[in-house]
C-alpha atoms as a PDB file:
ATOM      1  CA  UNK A   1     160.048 -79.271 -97.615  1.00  0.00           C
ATOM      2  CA  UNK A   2     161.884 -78.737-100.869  1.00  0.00           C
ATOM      3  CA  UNK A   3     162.826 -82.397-102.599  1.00  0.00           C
ATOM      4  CA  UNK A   4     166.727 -83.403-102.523  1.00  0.00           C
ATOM      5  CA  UNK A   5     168.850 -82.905-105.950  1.00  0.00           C
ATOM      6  CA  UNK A   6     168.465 -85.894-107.403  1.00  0.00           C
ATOM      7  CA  UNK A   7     171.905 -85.251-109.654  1.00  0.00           C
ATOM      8  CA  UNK A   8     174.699 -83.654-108.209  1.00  0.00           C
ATOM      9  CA  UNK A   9     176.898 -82.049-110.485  1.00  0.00           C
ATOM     10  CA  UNK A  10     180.374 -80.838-109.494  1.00  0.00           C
ATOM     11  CA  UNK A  11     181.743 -79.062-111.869  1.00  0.00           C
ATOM     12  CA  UNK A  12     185.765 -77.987-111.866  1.00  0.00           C
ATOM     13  CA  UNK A  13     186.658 -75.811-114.680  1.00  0.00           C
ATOM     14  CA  UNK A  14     189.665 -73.195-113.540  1.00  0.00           C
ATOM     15  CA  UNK A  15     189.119 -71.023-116.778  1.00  0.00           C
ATOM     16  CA  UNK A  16     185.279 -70.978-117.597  1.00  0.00           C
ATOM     17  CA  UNK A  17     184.982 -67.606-118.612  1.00  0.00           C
ATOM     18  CA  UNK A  18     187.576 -68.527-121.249  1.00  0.00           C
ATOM     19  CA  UNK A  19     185.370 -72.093-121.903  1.00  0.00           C
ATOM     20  CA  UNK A  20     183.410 -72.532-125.093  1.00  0.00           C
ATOM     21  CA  UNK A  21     181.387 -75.641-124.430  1.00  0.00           C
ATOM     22  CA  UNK A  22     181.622 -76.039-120.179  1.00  0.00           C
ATOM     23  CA  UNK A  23     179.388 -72.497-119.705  1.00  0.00           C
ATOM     24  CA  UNK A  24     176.347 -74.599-122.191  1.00  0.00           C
ATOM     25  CA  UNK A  25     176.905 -77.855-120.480  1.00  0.00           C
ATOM     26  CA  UNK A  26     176.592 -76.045-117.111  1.00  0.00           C
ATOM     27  CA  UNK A  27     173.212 -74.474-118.842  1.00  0.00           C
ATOM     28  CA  UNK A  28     171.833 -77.568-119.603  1.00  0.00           C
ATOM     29  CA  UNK A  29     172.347 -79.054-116.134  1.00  0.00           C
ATOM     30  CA  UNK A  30     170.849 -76.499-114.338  1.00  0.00           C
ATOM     31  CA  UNK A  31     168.039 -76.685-116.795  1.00  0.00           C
ATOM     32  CA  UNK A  32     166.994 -80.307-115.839  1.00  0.00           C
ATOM     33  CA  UNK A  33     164.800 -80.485-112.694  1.00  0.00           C
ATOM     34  CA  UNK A  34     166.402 -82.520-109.574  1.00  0.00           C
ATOM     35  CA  UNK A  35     169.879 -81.323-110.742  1.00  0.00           C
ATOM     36  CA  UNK A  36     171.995 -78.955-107.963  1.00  0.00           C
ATOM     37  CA  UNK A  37     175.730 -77.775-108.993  1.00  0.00           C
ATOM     38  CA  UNK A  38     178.367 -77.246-107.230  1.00  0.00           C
ATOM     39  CA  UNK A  39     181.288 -74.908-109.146  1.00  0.00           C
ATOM     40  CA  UNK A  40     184.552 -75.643-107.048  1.00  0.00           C
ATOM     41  CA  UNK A  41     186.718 -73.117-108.671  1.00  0.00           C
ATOM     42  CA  UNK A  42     183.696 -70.250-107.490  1.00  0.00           C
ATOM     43  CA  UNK A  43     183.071 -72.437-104.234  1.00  0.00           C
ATOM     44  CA  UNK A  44     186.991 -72.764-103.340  1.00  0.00           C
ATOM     45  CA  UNK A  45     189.457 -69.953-105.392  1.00  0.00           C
ATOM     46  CA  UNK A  46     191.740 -70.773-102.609  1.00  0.00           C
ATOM     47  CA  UNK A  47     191.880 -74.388-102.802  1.00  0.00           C
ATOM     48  CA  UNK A  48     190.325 -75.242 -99.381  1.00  0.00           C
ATOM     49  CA  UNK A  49     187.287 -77.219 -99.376  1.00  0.00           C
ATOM     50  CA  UNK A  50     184.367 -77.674 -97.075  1.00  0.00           C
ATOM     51  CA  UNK A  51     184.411 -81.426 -96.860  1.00  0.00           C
ATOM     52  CA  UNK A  52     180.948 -80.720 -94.453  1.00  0.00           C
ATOM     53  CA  UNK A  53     179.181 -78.974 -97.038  1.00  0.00           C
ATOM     54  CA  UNK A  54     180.842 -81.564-100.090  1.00  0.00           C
ATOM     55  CA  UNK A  55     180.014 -84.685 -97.988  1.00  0.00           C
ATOM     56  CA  UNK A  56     176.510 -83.665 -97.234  1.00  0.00           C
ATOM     57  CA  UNK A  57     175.468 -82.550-101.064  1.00  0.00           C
ATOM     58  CA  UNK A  58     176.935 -86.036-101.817  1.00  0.00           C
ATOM     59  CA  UNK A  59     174.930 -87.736 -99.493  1.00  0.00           C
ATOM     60  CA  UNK A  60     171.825 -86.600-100.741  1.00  0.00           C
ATOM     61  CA  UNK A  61     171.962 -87.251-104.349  1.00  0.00           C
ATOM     62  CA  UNK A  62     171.574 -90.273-106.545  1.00  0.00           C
ATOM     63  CA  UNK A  63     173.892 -89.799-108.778  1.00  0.00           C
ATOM     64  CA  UNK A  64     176.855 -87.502-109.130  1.00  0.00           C
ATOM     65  CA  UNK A  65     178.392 -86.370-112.249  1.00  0.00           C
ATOM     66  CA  UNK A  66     181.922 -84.663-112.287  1.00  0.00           C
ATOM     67  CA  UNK A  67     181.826 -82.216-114.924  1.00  0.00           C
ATOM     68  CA  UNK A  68     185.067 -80.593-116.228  1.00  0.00           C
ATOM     69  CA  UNK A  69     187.902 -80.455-119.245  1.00  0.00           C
ATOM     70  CA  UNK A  70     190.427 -83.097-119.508  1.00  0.00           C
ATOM     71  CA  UNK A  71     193.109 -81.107-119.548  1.00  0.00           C
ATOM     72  CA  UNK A  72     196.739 -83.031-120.011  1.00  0.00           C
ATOM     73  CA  UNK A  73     195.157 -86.020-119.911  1.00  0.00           C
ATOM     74  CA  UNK A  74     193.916 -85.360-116.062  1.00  0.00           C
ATOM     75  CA  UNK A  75     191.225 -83.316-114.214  1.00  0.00           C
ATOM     76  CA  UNK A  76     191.833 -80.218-113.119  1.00  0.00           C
ATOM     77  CA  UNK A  77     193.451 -79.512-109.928  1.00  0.00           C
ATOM     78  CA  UNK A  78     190.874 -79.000-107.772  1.00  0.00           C
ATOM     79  CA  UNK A  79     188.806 -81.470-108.462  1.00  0.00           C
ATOM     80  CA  UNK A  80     191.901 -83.740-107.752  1.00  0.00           C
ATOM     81  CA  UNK A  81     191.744 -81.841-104.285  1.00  0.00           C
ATOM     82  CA  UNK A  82     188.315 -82.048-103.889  1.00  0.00           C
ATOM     83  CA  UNK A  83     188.505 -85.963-104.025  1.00  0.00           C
ATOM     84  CA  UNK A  84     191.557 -86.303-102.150  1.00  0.00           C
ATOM     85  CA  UNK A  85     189.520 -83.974 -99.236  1.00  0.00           C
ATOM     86  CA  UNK A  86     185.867 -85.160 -99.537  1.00  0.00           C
ATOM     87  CA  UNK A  87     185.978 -88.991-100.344  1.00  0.00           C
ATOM     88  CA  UNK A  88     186.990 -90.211 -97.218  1.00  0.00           C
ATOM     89  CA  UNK A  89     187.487 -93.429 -95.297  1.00  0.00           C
ATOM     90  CA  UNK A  90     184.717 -93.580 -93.186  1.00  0.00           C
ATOM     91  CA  UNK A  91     182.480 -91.710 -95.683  1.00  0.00           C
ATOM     92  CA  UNK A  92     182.785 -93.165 -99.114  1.00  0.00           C
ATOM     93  CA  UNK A  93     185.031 -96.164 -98.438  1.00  0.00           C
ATOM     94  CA  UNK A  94     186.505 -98.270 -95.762  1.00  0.00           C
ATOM     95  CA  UNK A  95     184.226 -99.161 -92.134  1.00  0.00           C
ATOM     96  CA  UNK A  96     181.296 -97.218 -91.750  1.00  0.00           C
ATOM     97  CA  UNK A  97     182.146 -95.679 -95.503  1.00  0.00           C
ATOM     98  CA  UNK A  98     179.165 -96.272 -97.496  1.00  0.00           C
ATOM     99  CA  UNK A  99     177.574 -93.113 -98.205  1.00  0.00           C
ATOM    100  CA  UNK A 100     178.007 -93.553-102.100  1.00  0.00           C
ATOM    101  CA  UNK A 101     177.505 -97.114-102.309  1.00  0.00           C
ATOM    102  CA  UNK A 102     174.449 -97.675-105.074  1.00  0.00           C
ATOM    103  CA  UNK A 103     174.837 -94.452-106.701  1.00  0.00           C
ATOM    104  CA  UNK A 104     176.012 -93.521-110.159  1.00  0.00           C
ATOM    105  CA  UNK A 105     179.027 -92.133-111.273  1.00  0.00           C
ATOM    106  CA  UNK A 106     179.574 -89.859-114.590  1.00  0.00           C
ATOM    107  CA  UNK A 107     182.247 -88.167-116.020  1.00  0.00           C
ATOM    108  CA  UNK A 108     181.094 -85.509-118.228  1.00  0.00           C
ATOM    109  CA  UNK A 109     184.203 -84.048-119.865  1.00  0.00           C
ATOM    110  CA  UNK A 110     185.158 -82.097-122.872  1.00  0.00           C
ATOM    111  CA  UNK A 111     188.448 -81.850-125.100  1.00  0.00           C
ATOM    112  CA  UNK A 112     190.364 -79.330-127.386  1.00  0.00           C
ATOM    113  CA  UNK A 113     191.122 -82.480-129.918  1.00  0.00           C
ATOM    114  CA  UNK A 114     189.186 -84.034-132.082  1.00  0.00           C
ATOM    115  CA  UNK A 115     188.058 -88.105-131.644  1.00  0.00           C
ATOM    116  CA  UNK A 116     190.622 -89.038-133.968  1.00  0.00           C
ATOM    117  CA  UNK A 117     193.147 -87.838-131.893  1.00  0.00           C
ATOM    118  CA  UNK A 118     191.866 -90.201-128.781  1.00  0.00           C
ATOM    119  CA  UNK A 119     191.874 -93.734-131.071  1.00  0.00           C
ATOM    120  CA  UNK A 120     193.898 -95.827-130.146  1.00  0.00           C
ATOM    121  CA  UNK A 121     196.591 -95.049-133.288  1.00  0.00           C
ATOM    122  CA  UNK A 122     195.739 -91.649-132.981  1.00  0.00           C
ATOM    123  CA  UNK A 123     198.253 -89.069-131.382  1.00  0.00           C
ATOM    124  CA  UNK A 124     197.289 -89.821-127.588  1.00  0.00           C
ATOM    125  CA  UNK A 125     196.948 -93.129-128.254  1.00  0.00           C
ATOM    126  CA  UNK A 126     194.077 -94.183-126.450  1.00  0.00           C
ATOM    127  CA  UNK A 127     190.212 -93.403-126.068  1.00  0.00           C
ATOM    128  CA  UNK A 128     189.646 -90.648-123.071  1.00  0.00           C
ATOM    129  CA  UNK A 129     187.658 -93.279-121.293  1.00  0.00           C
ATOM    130  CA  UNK A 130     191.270 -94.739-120.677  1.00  0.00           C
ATOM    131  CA  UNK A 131     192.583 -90.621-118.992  1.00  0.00           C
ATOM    132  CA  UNK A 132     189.421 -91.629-117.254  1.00  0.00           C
ATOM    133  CA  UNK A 133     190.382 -94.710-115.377  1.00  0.00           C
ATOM    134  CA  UNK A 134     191.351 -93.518-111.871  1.00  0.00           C
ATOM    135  CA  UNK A 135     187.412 -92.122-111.413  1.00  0.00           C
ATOM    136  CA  UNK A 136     186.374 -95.319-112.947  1.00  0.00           C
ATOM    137  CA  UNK A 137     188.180 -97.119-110.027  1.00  0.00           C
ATOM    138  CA  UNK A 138     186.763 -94.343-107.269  1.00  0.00           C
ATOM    139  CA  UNK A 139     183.534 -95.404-107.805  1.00  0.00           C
ATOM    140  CA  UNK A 140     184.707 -98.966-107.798  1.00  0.00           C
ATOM    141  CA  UNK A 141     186.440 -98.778-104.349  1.00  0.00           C
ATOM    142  CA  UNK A 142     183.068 -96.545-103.272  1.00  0.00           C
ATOM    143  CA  UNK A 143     180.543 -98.976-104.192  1.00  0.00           C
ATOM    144  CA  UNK A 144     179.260 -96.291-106.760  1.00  0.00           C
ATOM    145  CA  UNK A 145     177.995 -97.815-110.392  1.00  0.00           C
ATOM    146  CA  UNK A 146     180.243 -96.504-113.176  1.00  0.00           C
ATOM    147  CA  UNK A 147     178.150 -95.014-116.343  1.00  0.00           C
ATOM    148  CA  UNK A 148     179.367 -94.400-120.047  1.00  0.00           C
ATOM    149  CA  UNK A 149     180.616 -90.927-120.099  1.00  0.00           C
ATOM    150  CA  UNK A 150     179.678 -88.050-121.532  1.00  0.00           C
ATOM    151  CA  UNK A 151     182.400 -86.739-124.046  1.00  0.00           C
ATOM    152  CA  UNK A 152     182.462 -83.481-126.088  1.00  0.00           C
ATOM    153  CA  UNK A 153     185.287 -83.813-128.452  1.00  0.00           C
ATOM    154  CA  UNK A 154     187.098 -80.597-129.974  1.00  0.00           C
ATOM    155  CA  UNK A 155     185.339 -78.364-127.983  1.00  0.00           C
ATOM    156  CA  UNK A 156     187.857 -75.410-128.999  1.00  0.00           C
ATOM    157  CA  UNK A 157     187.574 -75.707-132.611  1.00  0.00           C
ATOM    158  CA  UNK A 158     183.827 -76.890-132.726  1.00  0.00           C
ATOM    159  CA  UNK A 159     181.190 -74.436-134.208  1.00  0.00           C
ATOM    160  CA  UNK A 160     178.409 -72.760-132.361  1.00  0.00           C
ATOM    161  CA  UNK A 161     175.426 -75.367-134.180  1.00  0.00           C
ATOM    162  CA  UNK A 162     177.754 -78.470-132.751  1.00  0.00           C
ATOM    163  CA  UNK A 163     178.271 -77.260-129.323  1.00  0.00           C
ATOM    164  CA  UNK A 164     174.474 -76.429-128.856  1.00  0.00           C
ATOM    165  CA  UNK A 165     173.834 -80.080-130.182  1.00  0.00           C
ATOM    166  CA  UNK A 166     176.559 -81.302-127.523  1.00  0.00           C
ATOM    167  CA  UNK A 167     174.525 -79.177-124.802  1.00  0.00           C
ATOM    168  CA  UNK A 168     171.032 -80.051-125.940  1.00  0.00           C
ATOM    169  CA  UNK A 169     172.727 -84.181-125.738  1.00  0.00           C
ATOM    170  CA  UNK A 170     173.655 -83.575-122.592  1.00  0.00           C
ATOM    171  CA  UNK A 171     170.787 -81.852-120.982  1.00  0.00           C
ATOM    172  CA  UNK A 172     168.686 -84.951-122.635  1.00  0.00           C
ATOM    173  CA  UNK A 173     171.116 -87.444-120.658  1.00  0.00           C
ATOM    174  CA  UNK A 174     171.046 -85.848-117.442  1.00  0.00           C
ATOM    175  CA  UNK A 175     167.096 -85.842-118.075  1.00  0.00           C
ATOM    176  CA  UNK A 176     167.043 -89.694-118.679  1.00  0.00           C
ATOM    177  CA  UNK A 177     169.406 -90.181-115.643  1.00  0.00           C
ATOM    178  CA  UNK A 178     167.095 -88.386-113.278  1.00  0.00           C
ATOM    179  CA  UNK A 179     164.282 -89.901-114.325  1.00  0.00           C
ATOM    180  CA  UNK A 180     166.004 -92.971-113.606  1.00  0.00           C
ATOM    181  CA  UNK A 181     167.497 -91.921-110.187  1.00  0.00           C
ATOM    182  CA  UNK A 182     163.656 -90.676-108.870  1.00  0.00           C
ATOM    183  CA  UNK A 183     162.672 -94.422-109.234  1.00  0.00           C
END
């Protein structure tokens, strides 16, 4: 019997085929052994999730990462659905809701602007681990543990030799983490 992903990443991009970094990240993921992927915008065009299928990858991994562009300052759509549908009370929170509890939580996400731009006297006025507060308290309220993200600043403007070094980062994180998680 084949061994469970380890890593779980679900990845939300509504424009990857327009995406300069997300399509390497993606790469590098499904590079690392013990890593299984779940694309919601290929999985779901239509929005409507299969909180079965979601719940039950979930279940099985040690840690998930959520993998996707911060775009305005949020995730995209459907991973906002996604969460709203799969992390239920019952399931990941609330009585008889501990499916998550003791496993990690990362956001892997990429920008169009450059770190500057996310100090906090910078233009957006903050670091994106602040536009990343609501998953930080999801895996609070689901018992998950809360790692460092992953960030790839300027992703739009950055040149092919720093987006394979953000990839190859990456794919050496998600390499470390797995390690961890078969423990």
């Amino acid at each position: 019997m084949a061994e469970a992903a380890r890593i779980l990443v679900v990845f939300a991009h509504p424009a990857v085929e327009r995406a300069r970094i997300n399509p390497s990240l993606l790469d590098a993921a499904a590079a690392v052994p013990g890593v299984a992927i779940r694309d919601l915008y290929e999985l779901y065009p239509d929005f409507t999730v299969d909180v079965g299928a979601e719940q039950a990858a979930l279940a099985e991994a040690r840690l998930v990462v959520l993998q996707f562009p911060l775009y305005w300052f949020a995730a995209p759509a459907l991973l906002k659905e996604w969460t709203d549908q799969v992390l239920t009370r019952g399931f990941a929170y609330g009585p008889g809701g501990a499916a998550l509890a003791g496993k990690g939580l990362l956001c892997a996400v990429s920008t169009g602007a450059d770190e500057a731009g996310f100090r906090p006297r910078g233009p957006f006025g903050a670091r994106v681990e602040a536009y990343l507060a609501p998953f930080q308290q999801t895996a609070r309220v689901c018992g998950m543990d809360w790692l460092d993200p992953f960030v790839v600043h300027a992703a739009a403007v950055a040149g092919d030799g720093e987006l394979a070094a953000a990839a190859a980062r990456y794919r050496a994180r998600l390499q470390g983490l797995a390690t961890q998680a078969g423990r």
